[in-house]
C-alpha atoms as a PDB file:
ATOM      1  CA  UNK A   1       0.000   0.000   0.000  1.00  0.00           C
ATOM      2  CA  UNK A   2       1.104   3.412  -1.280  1.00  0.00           C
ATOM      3  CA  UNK A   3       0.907   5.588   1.168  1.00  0.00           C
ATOM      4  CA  UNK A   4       1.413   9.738  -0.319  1.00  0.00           C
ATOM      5  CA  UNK A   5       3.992  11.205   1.664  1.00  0.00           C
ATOM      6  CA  UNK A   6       2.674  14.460   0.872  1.00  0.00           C
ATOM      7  CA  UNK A   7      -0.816  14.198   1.456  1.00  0.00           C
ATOM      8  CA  UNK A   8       0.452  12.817   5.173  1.00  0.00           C
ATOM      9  CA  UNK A   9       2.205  15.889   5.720  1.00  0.00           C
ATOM     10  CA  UNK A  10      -0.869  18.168   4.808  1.00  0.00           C
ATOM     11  CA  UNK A  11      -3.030  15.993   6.966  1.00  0.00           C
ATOM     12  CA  UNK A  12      -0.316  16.624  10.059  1.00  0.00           C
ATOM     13  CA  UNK A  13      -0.692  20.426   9.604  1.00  0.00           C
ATOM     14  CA  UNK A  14      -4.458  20.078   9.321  1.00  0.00           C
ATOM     15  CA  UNK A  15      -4.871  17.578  12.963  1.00  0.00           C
ATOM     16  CA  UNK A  16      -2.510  20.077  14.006  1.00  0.00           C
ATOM     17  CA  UNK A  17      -4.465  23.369  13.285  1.00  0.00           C
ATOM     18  CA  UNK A  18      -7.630  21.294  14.439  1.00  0.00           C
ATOM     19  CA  UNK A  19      -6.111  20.778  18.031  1.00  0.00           C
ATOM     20  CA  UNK A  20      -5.116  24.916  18.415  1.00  0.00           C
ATOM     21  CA  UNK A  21      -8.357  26.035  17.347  1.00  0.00           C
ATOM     22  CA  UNK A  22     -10.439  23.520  19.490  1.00  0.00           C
ATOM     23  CA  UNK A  23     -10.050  26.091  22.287  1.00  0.00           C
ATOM     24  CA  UNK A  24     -11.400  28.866  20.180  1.00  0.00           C
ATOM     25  CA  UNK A  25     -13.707  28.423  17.042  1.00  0.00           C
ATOM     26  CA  UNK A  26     -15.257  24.563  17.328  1.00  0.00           C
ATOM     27  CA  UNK A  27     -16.844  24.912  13.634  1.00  0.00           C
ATOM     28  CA  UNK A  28     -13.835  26.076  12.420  1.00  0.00           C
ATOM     29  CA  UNK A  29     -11.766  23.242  14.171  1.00  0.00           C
ATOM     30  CA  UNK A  30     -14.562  20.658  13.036  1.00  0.00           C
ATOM     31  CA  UNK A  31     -14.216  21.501   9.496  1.00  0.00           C
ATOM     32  CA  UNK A  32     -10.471  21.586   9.435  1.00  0.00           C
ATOM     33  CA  UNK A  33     -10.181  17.929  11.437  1.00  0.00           C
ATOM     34  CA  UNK A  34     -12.815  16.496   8.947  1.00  0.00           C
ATOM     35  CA  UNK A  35     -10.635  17.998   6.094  1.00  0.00           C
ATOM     36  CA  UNK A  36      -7.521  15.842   7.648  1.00  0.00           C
ATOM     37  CA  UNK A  37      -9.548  12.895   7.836  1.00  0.00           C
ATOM     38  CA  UNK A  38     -10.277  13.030   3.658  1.00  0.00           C
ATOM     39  CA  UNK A  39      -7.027  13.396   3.096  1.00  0.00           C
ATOM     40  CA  UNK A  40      -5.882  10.689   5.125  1.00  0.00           C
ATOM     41  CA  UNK A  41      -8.981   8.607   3.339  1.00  0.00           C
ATOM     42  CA  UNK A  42      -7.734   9.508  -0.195  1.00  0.00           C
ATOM     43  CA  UNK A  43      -3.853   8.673   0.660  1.00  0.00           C
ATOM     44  CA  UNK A  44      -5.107   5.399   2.015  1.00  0.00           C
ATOM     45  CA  UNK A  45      -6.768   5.194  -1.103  1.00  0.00           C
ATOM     46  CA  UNK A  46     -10.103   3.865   0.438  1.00  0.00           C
END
């Protein structure tokens, strides 16, 4: 299994930007973890 190295990294900086705005905006936070998660989805390929 292929995993892109790239879209790992961009998920990283997503979970991370998640976790310091889950003090402050939740939407925002929600939308940005749920953005990581597709991206991890699509690397995995399913």
């Amino acid at each position: 299994m292929q995993i892109n190295k790239r879209l790992l990294c961009q998920a990283q900086e997503l979970a991370l930007e998640a976790a310091h705005l889950r003090s402050g905006d939740v939407l925002r936070s929600s939308v940005v973890w749920w953005s990581a998660m597709e991206i991890l989805k699509r690397s995995y390929g399913r």
